[in-house]
PDB file of N, CA and C in Angstrom:
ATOM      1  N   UNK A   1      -2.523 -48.656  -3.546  1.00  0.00           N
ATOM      2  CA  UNK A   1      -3.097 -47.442  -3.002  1.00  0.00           C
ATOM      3  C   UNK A   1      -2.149 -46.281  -3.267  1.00  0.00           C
ATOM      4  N   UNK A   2      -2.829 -45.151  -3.801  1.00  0.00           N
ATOM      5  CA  UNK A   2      -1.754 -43.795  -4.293  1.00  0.00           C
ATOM      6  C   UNK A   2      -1.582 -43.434  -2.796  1.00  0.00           C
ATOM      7  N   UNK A   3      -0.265 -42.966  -2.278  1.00  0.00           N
ATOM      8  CA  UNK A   3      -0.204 -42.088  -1.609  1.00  0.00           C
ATOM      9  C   UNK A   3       0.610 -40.524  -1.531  1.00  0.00           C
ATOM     10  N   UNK A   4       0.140 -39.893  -3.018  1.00  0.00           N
ATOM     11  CA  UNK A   4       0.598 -38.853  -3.135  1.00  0.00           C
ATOM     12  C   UNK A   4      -0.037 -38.107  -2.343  1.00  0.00           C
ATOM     13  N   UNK A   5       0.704 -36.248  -2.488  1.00  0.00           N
ATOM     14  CA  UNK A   5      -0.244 -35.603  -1.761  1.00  0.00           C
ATOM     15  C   UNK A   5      -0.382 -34.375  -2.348  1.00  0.00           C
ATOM     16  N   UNK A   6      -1.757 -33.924  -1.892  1.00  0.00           N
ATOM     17  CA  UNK A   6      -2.161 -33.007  -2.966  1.00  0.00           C
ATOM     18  C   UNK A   6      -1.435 -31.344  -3.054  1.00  0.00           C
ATOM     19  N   UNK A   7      -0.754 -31.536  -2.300  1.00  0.00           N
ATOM     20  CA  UNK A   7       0.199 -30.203  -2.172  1.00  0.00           C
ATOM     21  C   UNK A   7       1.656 -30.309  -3.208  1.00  0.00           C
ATOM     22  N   UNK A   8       2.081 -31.005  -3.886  1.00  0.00           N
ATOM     23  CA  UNK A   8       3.404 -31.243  -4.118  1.00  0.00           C
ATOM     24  C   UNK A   8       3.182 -30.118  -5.171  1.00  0.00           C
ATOM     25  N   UNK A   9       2.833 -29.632  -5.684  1.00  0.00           N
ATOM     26  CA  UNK A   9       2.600 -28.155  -7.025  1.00  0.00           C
ATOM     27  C   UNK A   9       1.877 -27.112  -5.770  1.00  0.00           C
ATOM     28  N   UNK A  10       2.368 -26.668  -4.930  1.00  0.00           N
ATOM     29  CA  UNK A  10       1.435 -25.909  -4.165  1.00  0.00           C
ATOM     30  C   UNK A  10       1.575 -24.214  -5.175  1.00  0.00           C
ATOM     31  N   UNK A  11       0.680 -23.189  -4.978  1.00  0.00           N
ATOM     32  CA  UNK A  11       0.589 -21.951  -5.391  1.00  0.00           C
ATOM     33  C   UNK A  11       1.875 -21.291  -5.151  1.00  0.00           C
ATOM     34  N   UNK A  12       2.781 -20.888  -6.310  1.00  0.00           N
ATOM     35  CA  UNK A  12       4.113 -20.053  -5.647  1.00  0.00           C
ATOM     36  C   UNK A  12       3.752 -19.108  -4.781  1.00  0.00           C
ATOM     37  N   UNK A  13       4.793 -18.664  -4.597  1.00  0.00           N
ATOM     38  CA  UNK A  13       5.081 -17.294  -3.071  1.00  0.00           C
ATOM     39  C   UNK A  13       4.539 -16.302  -4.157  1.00  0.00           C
ATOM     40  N   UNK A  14       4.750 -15.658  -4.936  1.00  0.00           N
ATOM     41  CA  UNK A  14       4.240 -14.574  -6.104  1.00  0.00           C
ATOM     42  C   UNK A  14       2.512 -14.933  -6.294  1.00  0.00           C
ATOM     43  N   UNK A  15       2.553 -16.057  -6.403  1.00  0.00           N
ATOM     44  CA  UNK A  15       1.074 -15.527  -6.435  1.00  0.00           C
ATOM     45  C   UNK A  15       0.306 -15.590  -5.468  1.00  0.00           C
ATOM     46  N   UNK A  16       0.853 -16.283  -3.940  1.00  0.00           N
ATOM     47  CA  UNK A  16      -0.138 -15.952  -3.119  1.00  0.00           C
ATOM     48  C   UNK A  16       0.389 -14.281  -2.525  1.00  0.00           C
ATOM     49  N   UNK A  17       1.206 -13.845  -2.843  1.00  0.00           N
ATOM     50  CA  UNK A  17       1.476 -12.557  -2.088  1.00  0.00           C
ATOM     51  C   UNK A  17       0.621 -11.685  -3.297  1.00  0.00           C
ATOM     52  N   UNK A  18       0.482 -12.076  -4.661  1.00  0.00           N
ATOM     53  CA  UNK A  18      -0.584 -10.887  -5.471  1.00  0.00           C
ATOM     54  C   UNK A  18      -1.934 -11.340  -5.024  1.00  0.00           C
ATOM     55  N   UNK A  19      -2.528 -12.473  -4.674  1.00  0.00           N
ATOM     56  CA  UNK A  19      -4.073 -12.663  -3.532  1.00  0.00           C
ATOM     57  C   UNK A  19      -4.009 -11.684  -2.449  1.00  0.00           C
ATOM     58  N   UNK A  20      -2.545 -11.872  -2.005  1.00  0.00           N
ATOM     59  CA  UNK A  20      -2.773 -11.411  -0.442  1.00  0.00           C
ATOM     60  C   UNK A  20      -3.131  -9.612  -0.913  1.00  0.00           C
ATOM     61  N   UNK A  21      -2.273  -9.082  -1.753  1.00  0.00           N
ATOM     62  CA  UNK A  21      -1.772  -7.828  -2.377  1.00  0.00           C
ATOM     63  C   UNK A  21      -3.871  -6.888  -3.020  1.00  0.00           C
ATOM     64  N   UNK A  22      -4.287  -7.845  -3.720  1.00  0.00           N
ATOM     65  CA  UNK A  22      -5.306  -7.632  -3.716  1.00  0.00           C
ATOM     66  C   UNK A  22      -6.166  -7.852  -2.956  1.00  0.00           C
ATOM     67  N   UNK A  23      -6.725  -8.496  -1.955  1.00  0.00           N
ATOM     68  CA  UNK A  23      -7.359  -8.850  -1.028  1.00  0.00           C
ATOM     69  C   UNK A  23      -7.236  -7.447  -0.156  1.00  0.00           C
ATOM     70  N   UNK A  24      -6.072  -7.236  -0.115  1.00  0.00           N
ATOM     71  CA  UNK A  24      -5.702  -5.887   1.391  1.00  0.00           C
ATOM     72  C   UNK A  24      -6.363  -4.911   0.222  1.00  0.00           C
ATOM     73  N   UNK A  25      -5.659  -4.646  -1.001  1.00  0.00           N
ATOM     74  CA  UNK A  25      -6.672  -3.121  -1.792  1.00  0.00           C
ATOM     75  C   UNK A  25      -8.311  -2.966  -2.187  1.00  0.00           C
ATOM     76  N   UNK A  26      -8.747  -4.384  -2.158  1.00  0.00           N
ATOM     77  CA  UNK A  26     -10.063  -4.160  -1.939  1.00  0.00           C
ATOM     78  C   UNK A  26     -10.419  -3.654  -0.560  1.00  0.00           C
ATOM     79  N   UNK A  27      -9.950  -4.503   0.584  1.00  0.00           N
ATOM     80  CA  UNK A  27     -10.318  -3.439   1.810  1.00  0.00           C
ATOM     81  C   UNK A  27      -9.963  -2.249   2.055  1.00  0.00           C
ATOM     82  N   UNK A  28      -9.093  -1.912   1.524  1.00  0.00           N
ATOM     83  CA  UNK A  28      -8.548  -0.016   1.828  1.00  0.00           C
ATOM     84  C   UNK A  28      -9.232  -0.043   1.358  1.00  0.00           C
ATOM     85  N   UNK A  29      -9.864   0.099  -0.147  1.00  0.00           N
ATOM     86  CA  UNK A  29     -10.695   0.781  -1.056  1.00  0.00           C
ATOM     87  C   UNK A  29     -12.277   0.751  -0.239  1.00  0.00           C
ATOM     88  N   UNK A  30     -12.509  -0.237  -0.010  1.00  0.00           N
ATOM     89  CA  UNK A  30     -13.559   0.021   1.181  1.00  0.00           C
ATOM     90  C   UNK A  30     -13.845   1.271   1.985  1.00  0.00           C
ATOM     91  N   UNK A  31     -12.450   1.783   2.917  1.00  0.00           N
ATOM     92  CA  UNK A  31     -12.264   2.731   3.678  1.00  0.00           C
ATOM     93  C   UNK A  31     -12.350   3.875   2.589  1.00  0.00           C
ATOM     94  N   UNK A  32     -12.500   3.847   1.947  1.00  0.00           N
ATOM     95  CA  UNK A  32     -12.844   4.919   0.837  1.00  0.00           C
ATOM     96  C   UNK A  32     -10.725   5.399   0.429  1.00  0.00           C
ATOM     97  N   UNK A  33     -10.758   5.776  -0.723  1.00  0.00           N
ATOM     98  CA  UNK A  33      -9.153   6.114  -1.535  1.00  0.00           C
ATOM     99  C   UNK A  33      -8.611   7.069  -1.555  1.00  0.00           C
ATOM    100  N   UNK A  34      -7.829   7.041  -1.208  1.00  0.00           N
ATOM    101  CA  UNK A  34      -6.436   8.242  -0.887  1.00  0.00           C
ATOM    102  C   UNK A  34      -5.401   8.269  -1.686  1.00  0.00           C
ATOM    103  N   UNK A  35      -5.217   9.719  -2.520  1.00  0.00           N
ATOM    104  CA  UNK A  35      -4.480   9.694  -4.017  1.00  0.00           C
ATOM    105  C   UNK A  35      -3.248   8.965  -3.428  1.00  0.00           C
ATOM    106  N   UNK A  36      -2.718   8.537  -4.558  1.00  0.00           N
ATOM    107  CA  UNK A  36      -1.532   7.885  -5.211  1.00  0.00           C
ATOM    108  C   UNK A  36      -1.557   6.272  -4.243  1.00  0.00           C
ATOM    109  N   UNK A  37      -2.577   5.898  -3.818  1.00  0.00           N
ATOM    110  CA  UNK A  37      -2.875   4.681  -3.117  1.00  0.00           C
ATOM    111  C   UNK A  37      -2.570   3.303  -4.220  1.00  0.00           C
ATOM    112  N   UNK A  38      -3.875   3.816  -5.517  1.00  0.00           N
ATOM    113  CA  UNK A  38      -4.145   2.333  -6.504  1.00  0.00           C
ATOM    114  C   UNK A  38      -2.622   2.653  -7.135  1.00  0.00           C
ATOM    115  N   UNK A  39      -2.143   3.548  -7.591  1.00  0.00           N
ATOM    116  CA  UNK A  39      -0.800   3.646  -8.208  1.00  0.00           C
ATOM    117  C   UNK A  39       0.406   2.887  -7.901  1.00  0.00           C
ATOM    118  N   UNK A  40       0.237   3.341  -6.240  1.00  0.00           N
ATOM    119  CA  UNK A  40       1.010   2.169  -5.408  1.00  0.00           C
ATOM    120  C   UNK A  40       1.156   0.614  -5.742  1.00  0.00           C
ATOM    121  N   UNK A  41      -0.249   0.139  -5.120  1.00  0.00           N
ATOM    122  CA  UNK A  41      -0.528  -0.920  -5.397  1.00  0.00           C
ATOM    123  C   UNK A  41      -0.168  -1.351  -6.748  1.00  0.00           C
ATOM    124  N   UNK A  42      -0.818  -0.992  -7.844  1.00  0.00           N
ATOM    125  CA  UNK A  42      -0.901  -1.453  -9.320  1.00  0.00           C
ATOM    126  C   UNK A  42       1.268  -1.252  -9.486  1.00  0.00           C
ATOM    127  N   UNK A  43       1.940  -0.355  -9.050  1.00  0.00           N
ATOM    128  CA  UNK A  43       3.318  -0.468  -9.280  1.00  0.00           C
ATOM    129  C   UNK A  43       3.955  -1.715  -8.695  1.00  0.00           C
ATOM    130  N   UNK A  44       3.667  -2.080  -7.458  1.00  0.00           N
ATOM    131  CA  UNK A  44       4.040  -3.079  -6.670  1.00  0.00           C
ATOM    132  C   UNK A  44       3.374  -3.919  -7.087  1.00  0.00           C
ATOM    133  N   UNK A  45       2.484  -4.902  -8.089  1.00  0.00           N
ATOM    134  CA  UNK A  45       1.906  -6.030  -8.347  1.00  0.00           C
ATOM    135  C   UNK A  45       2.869  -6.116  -9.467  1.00  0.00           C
ATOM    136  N   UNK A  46       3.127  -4.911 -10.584  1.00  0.00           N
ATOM    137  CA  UNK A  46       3.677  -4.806 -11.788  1.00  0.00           C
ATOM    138  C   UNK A  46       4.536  -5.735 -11.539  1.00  0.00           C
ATOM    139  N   UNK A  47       5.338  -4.701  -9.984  1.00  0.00           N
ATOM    140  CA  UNK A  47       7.043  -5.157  -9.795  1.00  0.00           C
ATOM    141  C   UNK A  47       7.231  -6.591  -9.934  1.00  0.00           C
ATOM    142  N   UNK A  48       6.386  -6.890  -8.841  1.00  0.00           N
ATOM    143  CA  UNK A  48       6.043  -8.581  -8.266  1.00  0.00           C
ATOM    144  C   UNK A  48       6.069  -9.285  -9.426  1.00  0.00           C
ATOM    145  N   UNK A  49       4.935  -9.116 -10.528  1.00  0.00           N
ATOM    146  CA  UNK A  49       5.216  -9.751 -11.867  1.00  0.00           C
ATOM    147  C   UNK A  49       5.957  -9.816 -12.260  1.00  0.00           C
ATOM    148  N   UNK A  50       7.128  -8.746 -12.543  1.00  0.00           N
ATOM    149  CA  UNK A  50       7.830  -9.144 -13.413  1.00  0.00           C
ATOM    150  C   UNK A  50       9.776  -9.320 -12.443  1.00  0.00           C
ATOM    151  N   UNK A  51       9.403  -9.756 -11.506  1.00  0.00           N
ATOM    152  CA  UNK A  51       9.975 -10.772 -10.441  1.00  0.00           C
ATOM    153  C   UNK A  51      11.032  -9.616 -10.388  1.00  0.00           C
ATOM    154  N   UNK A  52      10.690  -8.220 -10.884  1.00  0.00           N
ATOM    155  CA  UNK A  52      11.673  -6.996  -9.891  1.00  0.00           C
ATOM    156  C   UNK A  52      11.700  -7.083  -8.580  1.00  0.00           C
ATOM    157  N   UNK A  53      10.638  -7.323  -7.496  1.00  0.00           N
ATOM    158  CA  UNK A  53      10.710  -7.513  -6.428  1.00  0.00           C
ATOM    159  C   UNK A  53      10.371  -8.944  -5.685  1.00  0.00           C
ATOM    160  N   UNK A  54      10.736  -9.274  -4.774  1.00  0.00           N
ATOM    161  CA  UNK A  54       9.946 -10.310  -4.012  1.00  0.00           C
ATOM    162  C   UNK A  54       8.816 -10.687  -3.442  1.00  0.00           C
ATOM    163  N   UNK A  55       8.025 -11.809  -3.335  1.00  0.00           N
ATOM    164  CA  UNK A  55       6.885 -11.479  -2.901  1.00  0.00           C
ATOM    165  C   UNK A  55       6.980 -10.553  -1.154  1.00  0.00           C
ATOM    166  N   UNK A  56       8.297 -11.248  -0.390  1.00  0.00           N
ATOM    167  CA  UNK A  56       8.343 -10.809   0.799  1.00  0.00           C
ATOM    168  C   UNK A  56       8.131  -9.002   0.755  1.00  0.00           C
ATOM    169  N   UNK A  57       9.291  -8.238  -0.062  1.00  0.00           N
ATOM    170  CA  UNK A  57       9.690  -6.912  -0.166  1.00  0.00           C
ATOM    171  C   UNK A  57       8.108  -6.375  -0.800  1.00  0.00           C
ATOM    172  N   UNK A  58       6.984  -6.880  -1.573  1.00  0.00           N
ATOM    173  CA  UNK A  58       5.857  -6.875  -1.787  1.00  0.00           C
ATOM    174  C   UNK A  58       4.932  -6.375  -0.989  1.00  0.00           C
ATOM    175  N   UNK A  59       4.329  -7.693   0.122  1.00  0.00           N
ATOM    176  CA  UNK A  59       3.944  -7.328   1.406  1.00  0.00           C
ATOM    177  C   UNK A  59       4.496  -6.114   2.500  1.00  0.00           C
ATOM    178  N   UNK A  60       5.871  -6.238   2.713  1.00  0.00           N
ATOM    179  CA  UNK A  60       6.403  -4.944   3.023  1.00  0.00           C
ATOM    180  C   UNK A  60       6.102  -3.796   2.647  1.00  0.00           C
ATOM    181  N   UNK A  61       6.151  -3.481   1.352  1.00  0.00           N
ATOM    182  CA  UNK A  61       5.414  -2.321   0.934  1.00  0.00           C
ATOM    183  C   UNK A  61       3.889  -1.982   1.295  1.00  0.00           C
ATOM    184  N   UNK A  62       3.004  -2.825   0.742  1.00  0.00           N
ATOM    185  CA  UNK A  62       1.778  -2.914   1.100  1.00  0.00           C
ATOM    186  C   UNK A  62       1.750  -2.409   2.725  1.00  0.00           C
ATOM    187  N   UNK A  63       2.602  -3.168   3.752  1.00  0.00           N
ATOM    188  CA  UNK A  63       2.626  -2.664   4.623  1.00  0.00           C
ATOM    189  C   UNK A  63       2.345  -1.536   5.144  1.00  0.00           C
ATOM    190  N   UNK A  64       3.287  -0.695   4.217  1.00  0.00           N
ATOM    191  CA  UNK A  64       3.995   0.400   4.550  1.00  0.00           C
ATOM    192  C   UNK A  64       2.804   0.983   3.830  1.00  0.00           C
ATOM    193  N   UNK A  65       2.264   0.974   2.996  1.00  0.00           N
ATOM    194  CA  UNK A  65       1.097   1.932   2.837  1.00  0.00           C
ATOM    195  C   UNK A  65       0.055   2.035   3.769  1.00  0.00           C
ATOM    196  N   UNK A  66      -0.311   0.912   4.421  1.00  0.00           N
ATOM    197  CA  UNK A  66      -1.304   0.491   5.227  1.00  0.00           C
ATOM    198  C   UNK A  66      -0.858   0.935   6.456  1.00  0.00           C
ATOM    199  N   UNK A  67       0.368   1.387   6.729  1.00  0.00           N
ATOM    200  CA  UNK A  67       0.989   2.031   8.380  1.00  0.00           C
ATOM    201  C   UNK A  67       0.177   3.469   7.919  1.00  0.00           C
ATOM    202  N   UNK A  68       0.948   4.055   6.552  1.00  0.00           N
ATOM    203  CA  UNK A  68       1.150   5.747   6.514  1.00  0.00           C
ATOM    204  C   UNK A  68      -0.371   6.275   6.791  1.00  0.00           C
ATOM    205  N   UNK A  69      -1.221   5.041   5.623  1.00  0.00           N
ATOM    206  CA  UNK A  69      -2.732   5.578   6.025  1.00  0.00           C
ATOM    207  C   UNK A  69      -3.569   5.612   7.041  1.00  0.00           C
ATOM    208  N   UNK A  70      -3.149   4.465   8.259  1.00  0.00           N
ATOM    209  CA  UNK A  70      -3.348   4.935   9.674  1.00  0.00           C
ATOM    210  C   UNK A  70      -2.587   6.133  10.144  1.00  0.00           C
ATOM    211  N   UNK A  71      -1.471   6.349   9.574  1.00  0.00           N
ATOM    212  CA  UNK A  71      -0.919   7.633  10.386  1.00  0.00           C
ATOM    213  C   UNK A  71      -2.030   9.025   9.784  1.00  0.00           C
ATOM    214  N   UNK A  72      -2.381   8.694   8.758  1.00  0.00           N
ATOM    215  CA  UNK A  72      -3.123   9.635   7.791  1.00  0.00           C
ATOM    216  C   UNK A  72      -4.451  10.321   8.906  1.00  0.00           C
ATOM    217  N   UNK A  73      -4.588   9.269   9.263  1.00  0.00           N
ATOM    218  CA  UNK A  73      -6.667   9.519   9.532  1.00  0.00           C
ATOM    219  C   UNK A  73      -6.031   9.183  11.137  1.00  0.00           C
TER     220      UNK A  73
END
């Protein structure tokens, strides 16, 4: 009987933080777009790719856009 388990290759931290990363800009974009928003985003996925940043420092950002634009409205 196998008893591997199906997690041992699980999804790295980079790519579930670019799901998580897109998932949140489809919903802003929902709330309708506020200049230099997708710029944001699309800079911070770049970063993430090309492992300039972390996925953690990633989400942080995202964060931080998602605070300013409640402070916005």
């Amino acid at each position: 009987m196998r008893t591997e388990t199906f997690n041992q290759n699980p999804m790295s931290d980079s790519a579930r933080a670019m799901m998580e990363i897109q998932a949140i800009e489809q919903q802003m974009q929902q709330g309708g777009n506020v200049d230099g928003e997708k710029d944001q985003f699309n800079q911070i996925i770049k970063d993430l790719s090309l492992n300039n940043i972390t996925p953690e420092k990633a989400l942080t950002e995202i964060q931080n856009i998602m605070s300013h634009r409640q402070d916005y409205h």
